[in-house]
C-alpha atoms as a PDB file:
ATOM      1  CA  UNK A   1      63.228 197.288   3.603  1.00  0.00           C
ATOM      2  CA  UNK A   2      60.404 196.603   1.703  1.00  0.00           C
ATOM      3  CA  UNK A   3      60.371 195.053  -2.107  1.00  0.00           C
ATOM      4  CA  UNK A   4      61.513 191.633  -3.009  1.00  0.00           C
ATOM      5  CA  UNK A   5      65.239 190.418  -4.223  1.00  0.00           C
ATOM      6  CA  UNK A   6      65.528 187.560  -6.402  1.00  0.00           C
ATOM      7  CA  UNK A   7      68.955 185.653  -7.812  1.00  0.00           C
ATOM      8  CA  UNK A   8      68.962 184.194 -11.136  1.00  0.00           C
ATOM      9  CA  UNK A   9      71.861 182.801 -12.590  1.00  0.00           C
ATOM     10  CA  UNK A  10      74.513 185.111 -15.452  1.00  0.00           C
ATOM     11  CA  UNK A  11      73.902 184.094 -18.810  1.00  0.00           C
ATOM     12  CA  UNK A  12      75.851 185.593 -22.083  1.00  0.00           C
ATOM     13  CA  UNK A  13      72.802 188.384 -22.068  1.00  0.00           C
ATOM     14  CA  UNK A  14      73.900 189.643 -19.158  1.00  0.00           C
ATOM     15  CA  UNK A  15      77.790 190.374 -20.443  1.00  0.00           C
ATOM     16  CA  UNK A  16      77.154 193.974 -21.618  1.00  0.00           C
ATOM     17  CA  UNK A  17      75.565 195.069 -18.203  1.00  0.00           C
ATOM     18  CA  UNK A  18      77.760 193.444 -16.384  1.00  0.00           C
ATOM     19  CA  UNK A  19      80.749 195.409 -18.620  1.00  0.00           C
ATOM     20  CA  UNK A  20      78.851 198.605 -17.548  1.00  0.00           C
ATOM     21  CA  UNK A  21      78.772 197.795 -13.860  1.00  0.00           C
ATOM     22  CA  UNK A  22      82.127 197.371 -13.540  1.00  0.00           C
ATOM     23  CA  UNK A  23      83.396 200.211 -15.026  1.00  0.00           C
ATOM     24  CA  UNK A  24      81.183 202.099 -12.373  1.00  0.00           C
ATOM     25  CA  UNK A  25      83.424 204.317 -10.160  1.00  0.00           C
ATOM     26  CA  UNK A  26      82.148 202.824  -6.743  1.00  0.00           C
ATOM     27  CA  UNK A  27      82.703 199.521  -8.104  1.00  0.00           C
ATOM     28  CA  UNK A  28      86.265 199.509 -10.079  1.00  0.00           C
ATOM     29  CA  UNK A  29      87.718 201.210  -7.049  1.00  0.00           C
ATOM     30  CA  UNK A  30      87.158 197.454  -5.578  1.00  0.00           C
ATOM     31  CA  UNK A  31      87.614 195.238  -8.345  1.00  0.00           C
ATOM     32  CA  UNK A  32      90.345 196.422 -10.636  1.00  0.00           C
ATOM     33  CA  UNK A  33      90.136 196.605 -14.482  1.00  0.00           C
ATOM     34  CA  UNK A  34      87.192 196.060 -15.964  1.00  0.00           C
ATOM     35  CA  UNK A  35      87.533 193.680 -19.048  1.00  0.00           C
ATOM     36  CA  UNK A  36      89.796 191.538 -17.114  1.00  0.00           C
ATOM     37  CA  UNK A  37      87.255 190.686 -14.099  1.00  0.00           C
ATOM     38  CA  UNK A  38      84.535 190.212 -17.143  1.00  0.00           C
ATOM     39  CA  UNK A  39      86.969 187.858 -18.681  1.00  0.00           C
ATOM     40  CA  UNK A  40      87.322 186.527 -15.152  1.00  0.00           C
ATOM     41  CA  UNK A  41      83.321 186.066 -15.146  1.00  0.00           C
ATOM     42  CA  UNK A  42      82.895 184.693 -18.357  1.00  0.00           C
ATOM     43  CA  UNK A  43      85.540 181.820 -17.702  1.00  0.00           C
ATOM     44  CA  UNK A  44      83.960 181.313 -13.996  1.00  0.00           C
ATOM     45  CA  UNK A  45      79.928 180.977 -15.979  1.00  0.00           C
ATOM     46  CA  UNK A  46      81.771 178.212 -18.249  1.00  0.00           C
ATOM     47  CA  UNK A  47      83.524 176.061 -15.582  1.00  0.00           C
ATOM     48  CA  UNK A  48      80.937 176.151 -13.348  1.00  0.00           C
ATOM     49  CA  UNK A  49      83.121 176.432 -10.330  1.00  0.00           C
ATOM     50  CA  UNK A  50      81.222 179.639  -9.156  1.00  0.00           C
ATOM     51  CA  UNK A  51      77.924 180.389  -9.001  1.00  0.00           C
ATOM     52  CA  UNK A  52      77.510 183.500 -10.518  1.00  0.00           C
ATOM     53  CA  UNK A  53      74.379 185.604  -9.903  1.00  0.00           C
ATOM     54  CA  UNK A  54      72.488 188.742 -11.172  1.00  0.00           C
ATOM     55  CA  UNK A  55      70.646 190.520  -8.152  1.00  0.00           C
ATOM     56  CA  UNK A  56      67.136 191.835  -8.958  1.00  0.00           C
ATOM     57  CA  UNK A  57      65.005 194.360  -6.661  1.00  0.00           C
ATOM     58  CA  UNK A  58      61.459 193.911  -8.002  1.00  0.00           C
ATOM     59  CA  UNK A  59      62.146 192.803 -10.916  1.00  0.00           C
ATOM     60  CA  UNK A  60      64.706 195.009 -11.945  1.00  0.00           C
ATOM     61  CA  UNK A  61      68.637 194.291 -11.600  1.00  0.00           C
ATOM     62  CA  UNK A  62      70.858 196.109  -9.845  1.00  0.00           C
ATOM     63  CA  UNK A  63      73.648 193.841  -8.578  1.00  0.00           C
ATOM     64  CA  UNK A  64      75.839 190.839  -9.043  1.00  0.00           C
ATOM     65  CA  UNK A  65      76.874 188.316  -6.216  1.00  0.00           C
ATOM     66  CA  UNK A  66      79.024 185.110  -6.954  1.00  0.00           C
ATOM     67  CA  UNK A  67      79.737 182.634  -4.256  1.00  0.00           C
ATOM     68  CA  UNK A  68      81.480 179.009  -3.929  1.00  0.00           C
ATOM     69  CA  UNK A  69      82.550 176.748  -2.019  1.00  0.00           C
ATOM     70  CA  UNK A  70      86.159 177.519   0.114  1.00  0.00           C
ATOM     71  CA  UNK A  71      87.410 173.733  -0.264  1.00  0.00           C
ATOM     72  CA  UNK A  72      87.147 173.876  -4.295  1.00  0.00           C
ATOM     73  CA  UNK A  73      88.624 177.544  -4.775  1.00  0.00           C
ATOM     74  CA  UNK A  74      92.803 177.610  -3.656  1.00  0.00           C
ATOM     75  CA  UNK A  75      92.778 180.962  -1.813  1.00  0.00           C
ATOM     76  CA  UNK A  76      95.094 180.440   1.047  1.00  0.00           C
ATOM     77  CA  UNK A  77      93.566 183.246   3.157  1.00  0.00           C
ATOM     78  CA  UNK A  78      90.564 181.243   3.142  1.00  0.00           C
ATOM     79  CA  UNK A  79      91.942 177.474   3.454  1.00  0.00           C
ATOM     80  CA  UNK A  80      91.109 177.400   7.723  1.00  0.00           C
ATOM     81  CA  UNK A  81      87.624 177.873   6.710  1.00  0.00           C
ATOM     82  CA  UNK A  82      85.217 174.322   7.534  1.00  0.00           C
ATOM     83  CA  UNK A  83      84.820 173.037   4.532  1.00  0.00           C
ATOM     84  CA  UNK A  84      81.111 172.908   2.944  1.00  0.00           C
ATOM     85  CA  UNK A  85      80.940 177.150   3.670  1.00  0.00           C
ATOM     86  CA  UNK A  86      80.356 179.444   0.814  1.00  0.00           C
ATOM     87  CA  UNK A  87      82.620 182.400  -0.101  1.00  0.00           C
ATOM     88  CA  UNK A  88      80.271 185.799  -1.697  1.00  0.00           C
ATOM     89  CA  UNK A  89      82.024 188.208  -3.484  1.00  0.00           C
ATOM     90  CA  UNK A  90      79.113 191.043  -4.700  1.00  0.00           C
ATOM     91  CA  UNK A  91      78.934 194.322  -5.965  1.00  0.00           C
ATOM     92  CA  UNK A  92      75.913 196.819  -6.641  1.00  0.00           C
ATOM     93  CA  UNK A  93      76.113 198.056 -10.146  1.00  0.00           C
ATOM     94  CA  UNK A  94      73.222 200.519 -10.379  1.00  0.00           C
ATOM     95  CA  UNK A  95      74.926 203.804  -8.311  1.00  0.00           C
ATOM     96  CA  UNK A  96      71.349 205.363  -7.722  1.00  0.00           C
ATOM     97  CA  UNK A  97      70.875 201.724  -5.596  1.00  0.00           C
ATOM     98  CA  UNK A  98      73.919 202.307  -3.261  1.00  0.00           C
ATOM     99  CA  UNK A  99      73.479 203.778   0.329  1.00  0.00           C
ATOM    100  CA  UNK A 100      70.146 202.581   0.719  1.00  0.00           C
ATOM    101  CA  UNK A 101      70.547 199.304   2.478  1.00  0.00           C
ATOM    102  CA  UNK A 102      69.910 197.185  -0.611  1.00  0.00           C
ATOM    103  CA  UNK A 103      72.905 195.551  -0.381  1.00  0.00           C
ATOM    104  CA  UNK A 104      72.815 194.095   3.280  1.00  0.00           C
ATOM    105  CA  UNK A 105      69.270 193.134   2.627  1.00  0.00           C
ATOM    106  CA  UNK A 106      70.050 190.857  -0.460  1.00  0.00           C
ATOM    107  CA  UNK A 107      73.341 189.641   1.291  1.00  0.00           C
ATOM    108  CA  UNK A 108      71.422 188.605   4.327  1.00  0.00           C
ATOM    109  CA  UNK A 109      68.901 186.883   2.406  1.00  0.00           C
ATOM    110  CA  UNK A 110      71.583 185.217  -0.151  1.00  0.00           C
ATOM    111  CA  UNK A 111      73.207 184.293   2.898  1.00  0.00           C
ATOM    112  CA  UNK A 112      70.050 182.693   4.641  1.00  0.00           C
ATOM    113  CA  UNK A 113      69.350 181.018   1.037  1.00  0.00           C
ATOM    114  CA  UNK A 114      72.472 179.254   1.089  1.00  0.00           C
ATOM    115  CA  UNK A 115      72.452 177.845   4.526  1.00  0.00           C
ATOM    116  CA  UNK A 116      68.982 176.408   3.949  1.00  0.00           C
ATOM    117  CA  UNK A 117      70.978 174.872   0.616  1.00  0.00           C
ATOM    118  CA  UNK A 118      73.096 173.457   3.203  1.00  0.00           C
ATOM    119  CA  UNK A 119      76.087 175.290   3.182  1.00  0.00           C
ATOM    120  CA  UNK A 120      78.208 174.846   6.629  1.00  0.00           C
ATOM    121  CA  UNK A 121      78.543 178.666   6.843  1.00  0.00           C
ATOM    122  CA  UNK A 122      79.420 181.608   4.765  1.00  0.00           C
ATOM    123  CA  UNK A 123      82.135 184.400   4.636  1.00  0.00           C
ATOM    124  CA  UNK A 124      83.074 186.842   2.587  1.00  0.00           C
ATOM    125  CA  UNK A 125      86.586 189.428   2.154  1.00  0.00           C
ATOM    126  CA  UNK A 126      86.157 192.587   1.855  1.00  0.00           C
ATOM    127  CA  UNK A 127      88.845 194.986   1.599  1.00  0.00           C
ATOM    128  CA  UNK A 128      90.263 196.582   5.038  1.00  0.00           C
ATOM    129  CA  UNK A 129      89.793 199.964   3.244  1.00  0.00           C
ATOM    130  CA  UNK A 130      86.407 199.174   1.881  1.00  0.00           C
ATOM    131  CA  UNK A 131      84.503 200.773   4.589  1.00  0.00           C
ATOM    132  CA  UNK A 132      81.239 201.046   2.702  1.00  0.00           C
ATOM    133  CA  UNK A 133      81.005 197.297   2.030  1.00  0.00           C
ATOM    134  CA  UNK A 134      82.201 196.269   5.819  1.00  0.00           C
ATOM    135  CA  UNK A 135      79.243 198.072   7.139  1.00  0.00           C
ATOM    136  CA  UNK A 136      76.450 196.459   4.827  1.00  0.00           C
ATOM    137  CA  UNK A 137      78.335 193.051   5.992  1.00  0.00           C
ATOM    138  CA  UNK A 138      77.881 193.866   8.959  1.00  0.00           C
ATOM    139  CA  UNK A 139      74.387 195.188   8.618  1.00  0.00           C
ATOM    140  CA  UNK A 140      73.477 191.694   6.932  1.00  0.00           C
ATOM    141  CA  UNK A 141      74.449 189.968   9.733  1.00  0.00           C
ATOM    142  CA  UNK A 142      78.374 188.970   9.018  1.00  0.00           C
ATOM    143  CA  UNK A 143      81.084 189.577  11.934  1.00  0.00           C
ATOM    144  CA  UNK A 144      84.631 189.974  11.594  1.00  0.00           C
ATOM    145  CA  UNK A 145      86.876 186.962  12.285  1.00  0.00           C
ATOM    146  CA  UNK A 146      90.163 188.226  11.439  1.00  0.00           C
ATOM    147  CA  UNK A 147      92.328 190.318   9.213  1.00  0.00           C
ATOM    148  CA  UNK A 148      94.158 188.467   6.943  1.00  0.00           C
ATOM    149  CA  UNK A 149      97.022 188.642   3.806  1.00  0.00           C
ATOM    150  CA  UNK A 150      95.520 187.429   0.339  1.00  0.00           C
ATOM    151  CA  UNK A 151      96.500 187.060  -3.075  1.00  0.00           C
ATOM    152  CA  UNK A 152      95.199 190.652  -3.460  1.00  0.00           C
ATOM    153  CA  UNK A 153      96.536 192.613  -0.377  1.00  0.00           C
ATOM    154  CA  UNK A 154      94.876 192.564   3.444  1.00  0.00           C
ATOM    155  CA  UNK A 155      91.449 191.324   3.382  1.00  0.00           C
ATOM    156  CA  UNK A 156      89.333 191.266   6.553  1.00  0.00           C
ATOM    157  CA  UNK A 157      87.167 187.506   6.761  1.00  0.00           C
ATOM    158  CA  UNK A 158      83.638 188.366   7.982  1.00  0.00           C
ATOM    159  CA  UNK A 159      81.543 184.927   8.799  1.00  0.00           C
ATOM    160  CA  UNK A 160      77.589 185.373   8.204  1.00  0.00           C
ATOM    161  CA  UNK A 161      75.955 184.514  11.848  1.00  0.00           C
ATOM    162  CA  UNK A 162      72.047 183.826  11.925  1.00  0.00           C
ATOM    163  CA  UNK A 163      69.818 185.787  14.155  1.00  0.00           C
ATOM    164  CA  UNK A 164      69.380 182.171  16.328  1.00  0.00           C
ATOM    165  CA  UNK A 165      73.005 181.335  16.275  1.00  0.00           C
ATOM    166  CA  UNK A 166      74.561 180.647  19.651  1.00  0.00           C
ATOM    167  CA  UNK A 167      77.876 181.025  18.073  1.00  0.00           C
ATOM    168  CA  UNK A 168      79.824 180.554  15.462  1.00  0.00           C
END
């Protein structure tokens, strides 16, 4: 795909988008009630736990990606991870940009970013039923590992695997 993606990190500007994104069909299917996942994102920007991120494609944004570290965040489905990966949790916001591959390409190169940060490896959860999402994982280069239960229902843990990885 051609055009260039760029991360830059949520400030308080970005609330009001962010507000409209979720409360996108395609995306509060996923994430649940709007105003609480904002409230969610708001408390996550002050703590500084999670890295939160707004997703640009040439210059102009489109979606949001957060991702920490498994060892600091207590999600039990999650807790066999090696420490040192990073967890992603994204959405696209902009419907227009869905279906169109933009998704896997700035996962792949988020993921590929935060390996040459030095993170150990990276996962993510989606959904079991969210078969839109599992296929731009998988597009982006992450594999399943396993289904698991979570805090929030089944969730199937997909590991990001580089092009010159032997194995995982």
């Amino acid at each position: 795909m051609e055009g260039h993606y760029t991360f830059r990190t949520v400030t308080d500007a970005d609330f009001d988008m962010l507000r409209k994104w979720l409360r996108t069909p395609a995306v509060a299917q996923w994430w649940g009630d709007p105003d609480h996942e904002l409230g969610l994102m708001k408390r996550d920007l002050a703590d500084g736990t999670v890295t939160s991120l707004i997703v640009a494609y040439d210059g102009t944004p489109f979606a949001y990606a957060q991702h920490y570290n498994v060892d600091d965040w207590p999600q039990a489905h999650l807790k066999h991870i090696k420490p040192g990966t990073r967890a992603i949790d994204t959405f696209v916001g902009v419907p227009e940009m869905l279906g169109a591959g933009h998704g896997a390409a700035f996962l792949r190169a988020l993921a590929i970013q935060l390996i040459e940060d030095g993170a150990s490896g990276v996962v993510i959860d989606p959904d079991p039923e969210n078969a839109r999402a599992r296929r731009a994982y998988e597009k982006a280069g992450f594999s399943f590992v396993e289904e698991v239960p979570s805090e929030n229902g089944p969730a199937i843990v997909m590991h990001f695997v580089p092009d010159d990885a032997q194995s995982v």
